[in-house]
Protein backbone atom coordinates (compact mmCIF):
# COMPACT_ATOMS: atom_id res chain seq x y z
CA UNK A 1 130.61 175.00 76.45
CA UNK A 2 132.10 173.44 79.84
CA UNK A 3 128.03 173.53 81.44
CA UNK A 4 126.91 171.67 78.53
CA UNK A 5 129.44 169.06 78.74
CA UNK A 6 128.98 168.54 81.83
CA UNK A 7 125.19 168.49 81.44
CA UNK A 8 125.76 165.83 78.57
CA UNK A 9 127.97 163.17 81.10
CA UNK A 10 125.26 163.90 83.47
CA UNK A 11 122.33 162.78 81.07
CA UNK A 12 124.93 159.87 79.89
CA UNK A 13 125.32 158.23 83.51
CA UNK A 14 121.34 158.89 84.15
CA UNK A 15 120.55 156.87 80.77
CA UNK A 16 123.57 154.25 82.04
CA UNK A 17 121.17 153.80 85.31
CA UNK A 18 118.06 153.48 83.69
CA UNK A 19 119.55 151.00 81.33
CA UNK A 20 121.11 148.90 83.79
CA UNK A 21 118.13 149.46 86.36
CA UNK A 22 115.59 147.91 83.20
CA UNK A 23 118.31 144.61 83.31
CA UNK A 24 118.43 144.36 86.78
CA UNK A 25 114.52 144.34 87.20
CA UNK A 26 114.24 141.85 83.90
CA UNK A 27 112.51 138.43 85.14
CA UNK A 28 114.56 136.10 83.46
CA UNK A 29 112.43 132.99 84.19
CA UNK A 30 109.38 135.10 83.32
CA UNK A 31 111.02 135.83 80.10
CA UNK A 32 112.05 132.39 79.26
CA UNK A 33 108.40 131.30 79.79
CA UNK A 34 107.38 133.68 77.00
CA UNK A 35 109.47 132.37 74.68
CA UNK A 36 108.84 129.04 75.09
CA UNK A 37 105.76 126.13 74.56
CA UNK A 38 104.60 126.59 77.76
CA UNK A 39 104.23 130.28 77.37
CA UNK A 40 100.35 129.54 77.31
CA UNK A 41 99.94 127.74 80.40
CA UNK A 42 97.51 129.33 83.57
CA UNK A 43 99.90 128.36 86.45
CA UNK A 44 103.20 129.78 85.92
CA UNK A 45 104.56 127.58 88.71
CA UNK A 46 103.90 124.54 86.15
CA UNK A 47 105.73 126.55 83.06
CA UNK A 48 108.64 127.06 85.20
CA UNK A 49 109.14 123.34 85.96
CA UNK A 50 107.84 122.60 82.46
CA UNK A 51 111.34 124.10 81.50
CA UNK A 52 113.92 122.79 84.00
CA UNK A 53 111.99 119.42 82.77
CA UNK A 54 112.51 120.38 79.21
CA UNK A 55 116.42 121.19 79.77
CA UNK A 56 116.95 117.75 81.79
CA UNK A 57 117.64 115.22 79.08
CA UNK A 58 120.53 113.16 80.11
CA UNK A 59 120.14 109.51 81.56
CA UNK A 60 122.79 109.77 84.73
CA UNK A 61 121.42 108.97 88.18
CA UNK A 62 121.89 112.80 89.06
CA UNK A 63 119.73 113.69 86.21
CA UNK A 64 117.10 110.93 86.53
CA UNK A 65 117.14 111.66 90.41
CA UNK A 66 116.43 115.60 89.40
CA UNK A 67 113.75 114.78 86.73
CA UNK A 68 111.67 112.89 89.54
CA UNK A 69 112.31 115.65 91.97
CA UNK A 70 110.80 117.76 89.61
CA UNK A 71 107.97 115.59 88.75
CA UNK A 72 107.47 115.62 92.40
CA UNK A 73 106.74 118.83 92.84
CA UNK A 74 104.15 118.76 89.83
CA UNK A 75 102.17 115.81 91.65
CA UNK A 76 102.68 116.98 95.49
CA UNK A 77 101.45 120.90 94.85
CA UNK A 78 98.66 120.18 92.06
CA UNK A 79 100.44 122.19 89.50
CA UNK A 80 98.58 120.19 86.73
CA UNK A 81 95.27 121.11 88.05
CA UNK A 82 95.13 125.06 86.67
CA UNK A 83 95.41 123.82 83.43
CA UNK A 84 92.50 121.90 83.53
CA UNK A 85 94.36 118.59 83.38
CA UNK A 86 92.07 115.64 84.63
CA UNK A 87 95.04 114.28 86.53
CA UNK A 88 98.94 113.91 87.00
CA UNK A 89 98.97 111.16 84.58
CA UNK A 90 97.22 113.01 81.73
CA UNK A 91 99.42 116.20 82.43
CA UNK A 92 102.78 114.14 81.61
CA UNK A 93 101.27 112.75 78.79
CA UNK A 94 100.11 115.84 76.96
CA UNK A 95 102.47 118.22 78.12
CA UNK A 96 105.59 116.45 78.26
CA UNK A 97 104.98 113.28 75.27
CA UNK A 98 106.24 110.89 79.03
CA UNK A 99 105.20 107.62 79.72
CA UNK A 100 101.89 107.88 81.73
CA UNK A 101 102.83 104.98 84.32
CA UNK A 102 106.25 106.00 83.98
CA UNK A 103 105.72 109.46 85.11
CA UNK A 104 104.07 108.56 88.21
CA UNK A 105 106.01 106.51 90.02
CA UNK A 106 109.25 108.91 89.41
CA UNK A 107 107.01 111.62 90.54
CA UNK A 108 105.82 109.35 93.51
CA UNK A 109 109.19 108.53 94.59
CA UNK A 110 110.44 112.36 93.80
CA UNK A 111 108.14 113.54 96.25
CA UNK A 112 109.20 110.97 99.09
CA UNK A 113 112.86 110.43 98.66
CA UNK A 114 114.50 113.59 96.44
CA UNK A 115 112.37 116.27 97.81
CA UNK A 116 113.89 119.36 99.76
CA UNK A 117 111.83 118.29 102.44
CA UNK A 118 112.45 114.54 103.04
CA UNK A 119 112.38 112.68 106.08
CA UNK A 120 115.94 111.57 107.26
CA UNK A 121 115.43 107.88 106.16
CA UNK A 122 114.40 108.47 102.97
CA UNK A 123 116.88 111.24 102.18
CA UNK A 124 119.53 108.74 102.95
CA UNK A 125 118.19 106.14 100.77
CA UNK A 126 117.62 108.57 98.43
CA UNK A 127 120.74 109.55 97.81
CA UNK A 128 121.73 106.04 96.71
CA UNK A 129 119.22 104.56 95.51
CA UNK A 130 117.51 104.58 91.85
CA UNK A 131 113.74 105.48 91.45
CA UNK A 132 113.21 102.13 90.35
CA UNK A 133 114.42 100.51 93.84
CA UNK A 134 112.57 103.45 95.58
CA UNK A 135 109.17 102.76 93.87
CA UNK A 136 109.22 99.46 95.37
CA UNK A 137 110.02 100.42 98.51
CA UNK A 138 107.67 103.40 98.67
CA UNK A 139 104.74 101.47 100.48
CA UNK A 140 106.95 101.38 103.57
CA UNK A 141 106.63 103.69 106.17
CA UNK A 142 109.54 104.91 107.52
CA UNK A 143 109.20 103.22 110.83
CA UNK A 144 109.59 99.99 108.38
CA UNK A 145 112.19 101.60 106.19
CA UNK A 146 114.83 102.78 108.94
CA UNK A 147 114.38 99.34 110.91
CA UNK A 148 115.28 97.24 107.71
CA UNK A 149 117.80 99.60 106.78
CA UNK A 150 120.91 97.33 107.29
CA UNK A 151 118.59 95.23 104.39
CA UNK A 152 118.47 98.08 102.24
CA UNK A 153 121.84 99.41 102.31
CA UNK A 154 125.03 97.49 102.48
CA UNK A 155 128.03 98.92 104.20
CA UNK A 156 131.63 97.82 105.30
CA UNK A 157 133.28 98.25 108.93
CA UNK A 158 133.47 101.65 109.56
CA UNK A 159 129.30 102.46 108.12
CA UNK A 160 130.54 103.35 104.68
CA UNK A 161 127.42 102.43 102.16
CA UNK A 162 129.23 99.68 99.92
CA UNK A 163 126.43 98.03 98.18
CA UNK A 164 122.57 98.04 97.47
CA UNK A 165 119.37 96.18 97.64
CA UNK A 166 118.18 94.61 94.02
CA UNK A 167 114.87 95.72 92.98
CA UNK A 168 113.86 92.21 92.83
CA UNK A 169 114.87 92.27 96.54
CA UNK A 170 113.19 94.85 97.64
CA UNK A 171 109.78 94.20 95.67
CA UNK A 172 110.28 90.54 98.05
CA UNK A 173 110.88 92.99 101.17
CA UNK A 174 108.51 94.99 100.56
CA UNK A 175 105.85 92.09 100.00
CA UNK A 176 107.45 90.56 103.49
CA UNK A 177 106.69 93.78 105.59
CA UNK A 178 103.18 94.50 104.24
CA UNK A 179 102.30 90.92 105.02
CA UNK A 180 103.91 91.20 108.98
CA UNK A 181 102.03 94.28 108.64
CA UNK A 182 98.53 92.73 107.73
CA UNK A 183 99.32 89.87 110.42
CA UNK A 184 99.60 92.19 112.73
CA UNK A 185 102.83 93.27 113.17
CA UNK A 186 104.21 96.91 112.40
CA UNK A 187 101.54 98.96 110.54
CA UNK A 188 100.93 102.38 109.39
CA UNK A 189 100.84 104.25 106.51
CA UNK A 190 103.50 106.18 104.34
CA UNK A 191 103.98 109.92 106.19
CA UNK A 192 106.61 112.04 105.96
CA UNK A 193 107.13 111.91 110.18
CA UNK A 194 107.36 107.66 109.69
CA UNK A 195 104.12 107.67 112.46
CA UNK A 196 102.71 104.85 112.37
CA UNK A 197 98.91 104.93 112.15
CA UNK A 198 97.15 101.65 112.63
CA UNK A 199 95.52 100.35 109.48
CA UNK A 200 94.30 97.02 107.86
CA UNK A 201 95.66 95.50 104.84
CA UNK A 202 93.21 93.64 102.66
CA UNK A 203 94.92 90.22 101.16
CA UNK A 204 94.08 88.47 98.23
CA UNK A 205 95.09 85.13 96.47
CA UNK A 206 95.50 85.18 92.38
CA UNK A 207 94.94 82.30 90.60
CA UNK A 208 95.75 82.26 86.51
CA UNK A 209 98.83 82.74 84.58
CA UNK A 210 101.10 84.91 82.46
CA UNK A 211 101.80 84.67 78.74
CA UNK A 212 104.65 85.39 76.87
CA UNK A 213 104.90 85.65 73.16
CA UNK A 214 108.30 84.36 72.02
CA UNK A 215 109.25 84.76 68.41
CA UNK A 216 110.94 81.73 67.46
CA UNK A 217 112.15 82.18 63.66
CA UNK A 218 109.58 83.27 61.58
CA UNK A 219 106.54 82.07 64.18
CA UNK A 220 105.31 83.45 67.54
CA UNK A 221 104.50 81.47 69.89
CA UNK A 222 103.04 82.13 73.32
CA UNK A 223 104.60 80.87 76.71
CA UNK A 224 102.59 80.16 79.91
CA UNK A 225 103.16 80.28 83.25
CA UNK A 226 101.20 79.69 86.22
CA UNK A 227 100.55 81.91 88.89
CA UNK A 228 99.48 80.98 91.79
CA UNK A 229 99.29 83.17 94.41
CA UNK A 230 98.09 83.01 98.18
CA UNK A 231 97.46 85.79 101.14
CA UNK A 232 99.58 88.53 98.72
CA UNK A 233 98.74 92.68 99.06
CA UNK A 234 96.22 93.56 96.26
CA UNK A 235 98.08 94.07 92.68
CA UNK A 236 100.78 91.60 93.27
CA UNK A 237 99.75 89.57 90.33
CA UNK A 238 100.44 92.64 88.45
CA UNK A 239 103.19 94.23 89.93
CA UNK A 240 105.70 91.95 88.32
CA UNK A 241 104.71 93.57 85.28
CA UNK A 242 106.95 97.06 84.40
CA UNK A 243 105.63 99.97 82.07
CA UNK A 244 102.64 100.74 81.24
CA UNK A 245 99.48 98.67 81.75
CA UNK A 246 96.12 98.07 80.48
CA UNK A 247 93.94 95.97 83.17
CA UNK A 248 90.25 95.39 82.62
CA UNK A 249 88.10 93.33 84.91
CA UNK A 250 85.64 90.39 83.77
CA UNK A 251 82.70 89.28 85.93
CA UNK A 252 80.91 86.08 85.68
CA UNK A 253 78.48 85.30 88.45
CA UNK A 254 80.56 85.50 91.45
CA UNK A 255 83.86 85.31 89.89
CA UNK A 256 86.00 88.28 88.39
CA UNK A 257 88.70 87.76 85.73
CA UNK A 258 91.50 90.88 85.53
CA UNK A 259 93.41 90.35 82.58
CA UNK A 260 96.40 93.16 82.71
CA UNK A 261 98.27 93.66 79.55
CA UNK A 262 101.72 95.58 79.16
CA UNK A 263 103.92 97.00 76.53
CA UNK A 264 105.50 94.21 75.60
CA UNK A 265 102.59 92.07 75.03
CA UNK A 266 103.04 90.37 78.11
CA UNK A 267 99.36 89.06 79.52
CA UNK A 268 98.18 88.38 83.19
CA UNK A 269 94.86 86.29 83.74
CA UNK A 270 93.93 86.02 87.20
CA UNK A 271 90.74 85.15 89.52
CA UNK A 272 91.53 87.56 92.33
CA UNK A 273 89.76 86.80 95.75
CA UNK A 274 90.16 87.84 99.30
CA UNK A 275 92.44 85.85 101.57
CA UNK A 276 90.48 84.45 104.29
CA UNK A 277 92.41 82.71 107.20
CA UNK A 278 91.73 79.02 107.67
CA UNK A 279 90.02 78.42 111.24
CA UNK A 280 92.52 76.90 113.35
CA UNK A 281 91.59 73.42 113.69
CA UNK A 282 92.19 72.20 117.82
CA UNK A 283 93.82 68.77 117.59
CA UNK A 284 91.63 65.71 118.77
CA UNK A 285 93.05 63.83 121.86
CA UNK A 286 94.36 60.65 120.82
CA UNK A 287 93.06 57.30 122.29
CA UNK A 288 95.62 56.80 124.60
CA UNK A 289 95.87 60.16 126.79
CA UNK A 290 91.57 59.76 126.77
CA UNK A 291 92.44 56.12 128.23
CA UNK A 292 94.65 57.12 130.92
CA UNK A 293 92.03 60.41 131.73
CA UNK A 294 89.85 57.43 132.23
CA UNK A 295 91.64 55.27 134.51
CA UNK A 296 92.90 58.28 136.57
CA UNK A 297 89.33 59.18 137.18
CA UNK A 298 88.63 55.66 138.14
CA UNK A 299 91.05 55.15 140.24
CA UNK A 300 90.53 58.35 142.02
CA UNK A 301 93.55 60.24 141.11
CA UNK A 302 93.16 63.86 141.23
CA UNK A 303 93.91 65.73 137.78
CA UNK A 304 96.56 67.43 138.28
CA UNK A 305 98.26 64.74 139.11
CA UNK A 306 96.88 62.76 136.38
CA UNK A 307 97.95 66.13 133.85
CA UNK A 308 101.17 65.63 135.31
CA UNK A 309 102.10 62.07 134.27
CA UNK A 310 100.57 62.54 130.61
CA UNK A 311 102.46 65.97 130.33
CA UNK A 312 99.22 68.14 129.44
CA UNK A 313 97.52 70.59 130.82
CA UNK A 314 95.29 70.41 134.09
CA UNK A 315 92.48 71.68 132.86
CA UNK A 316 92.23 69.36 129.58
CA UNK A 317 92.19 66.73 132.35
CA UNK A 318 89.42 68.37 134.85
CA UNK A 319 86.97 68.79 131.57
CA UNK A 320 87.29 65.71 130.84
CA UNK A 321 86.43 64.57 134.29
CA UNK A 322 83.19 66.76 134.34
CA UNK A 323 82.62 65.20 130.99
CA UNK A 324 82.47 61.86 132.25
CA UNK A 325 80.37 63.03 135.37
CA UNK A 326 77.62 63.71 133.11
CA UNK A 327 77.78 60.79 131.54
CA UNK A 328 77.71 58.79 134.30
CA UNK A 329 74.68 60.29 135.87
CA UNK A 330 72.66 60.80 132.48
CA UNK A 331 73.44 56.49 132.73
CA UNK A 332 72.76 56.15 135.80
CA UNK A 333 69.46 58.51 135.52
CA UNK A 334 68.37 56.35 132.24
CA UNK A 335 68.72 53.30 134.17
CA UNK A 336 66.57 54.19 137.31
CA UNK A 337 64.42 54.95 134.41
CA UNK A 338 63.99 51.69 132.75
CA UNK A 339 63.68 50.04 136.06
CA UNK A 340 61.13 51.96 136.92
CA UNK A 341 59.46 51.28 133.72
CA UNK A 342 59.93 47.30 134.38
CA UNK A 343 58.23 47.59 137.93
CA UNK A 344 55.26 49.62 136.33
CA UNK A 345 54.79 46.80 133.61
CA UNK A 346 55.05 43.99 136.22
């Protein structure tokens, strides 16, 4: 009786360690997966997101800031493309019911400023700043980004961060710094190191305007405004515009209309063409620094010293003087001319 007893505890703690070994070795997220709607999904990478996405719901700025992380990751490592998903956009759409446009740019800015792997700059900012701030800053580099930094975040005495950039504020910096950029002043492109890399920004200028429709009572009417735009980044005509967007392109000839529509009904019609730079027009001399050129040369006063009592340069003076050289001998050679021409005829 006592060996079969203690046969029995034996086989009991055995069956105890298979049973716990089987929990142990259980993969939960595996598990979850199969038991949810993305249970039929190729890249289980995607699923596994698809869930934490699923499970974050809430509105803070903790939860926001963790849904674009996570979008981030779908967009920066191609998770979407197993799936045979045309793009990003289409992926959110279908698979999650999210705003197409919407999706993007908190997946664009989770993969820049909430990642794991973010640069210092836009860690910091990213831990302060909304994705709607962020996606208008997100054509800076971070060579831009950490020198207007003291723009971006506001803090008291002692480097505390007390404050933040607007988004209107940092669309308008953002539009400032892309234009030094095109001018020729700091350039590069977005990169996790900041690195600048040199590169040319095409500028346009929009002409058209944007209409409103305001219900007023029981009638709605539309609202125009102009918009007039000169030497701008491409889209800015458009960029005003939040949400989605529906933009379709008109050509007539040599112009093109792009009418952009959004959500709320709101309509852009512009002419978009590139910015060209006017030619820098050289002012004329005026009469009375030509006179005094003039006299100086007729006098026989050398031209610096001439340049020096006008207050202009020496060598405006000295062309002039060579000017006037050849016009005095192309005279002089036209009249040996025509007296040679009188003593041939007399």
């Amino acid at each position: 009786m006592k060996n079969n007893k203690n046969t029995n505890s034996e086989q009991e703690v055995k069956t105890e360690q298979v049973e716990q070994l089987s929990i142990d070795t259980v993969d939960e997220v595996a598990l979850a997966i199969s038991n949810s709607r993305f249970s039929s999904l190729k890249s289980k990478e995607l699923a596994a997101v698809g869930l934490q996405l699923d499970a974050n719901k809430g509105k803070t700025f903790e939860i926001v800031r963790e849904r674009c992380k996570l979008y981030g990751e779908i967009l920066k490592r191609d998770l979407w493309k197993d799936d045979g998903y045309k793009n990003f956009k289409e992926c959110a759409d279908k698979l999650f019911g999210d705003n197409k446009g919407l999706a993007y740019m908190q997946a664009a800015v989770g993969s820049r400023f909430y990642a794991d792997d973010a640069t210092e700059i836009a860690a910091e900012l990213g831990k302060y700043l909304s994705y709607s701030i962020l996606d208008k800053l997100n054509k800076m580099n971070d060579t831009e980004l950490t020198a207007h930094k003291a723009d971006i975040l506001k803090t008291d005495g002692e480097g505390n961060v007390i404050g933040a950039i607007t988004q209107k504020d940092a669309d308008d910096l953002c539009k400032r710094v892309l234009a030094e950029r095109a001018k020729g002043g700091e350039s590069g492109e977005t990169g996790k190191s900041g690195e600048s890399k040199p590169q040319v920004v095409p500028m346009f200028n929009f002409i058209g305007y944007c209409v409103q429709y305001i219900k007023q009572g029981e009638t709605v009417n539309p609202a125009a405004a102009p918009v007039n735009l000169e030497n701008v980044p491409e889209n800015t005509a458009v960029s005003e515009l939040t949400g989605e967007t529906k933009e379709h392109t008109f050509k007539f000839s040599d112009k093109a209309y792009t009418v952009t529509i959004n959500e709320t009904g709101e309509v852009v019609v512009v002419v978009k063409s590139k910015y060209v730079k006017p030619a820098e027009s050289k002012p004329s001399m005026d009469v009375k620094t030509y006179d005094g050129i003039k006299a100086g040369r007729r006098n026989g006063v050398p031209a610096d010293v001439v340049a020096a009592m006008l207050g202009i340069g020496a060598d405006v003076v000295q062309r002039v003087y060579d000017a006037l050289d050849r016009e005095t001998e192309v005279l002089k050679a036209r009249a040996e001319q025509a007296e040679q021409a009188e003593q041939a005829e007399g």
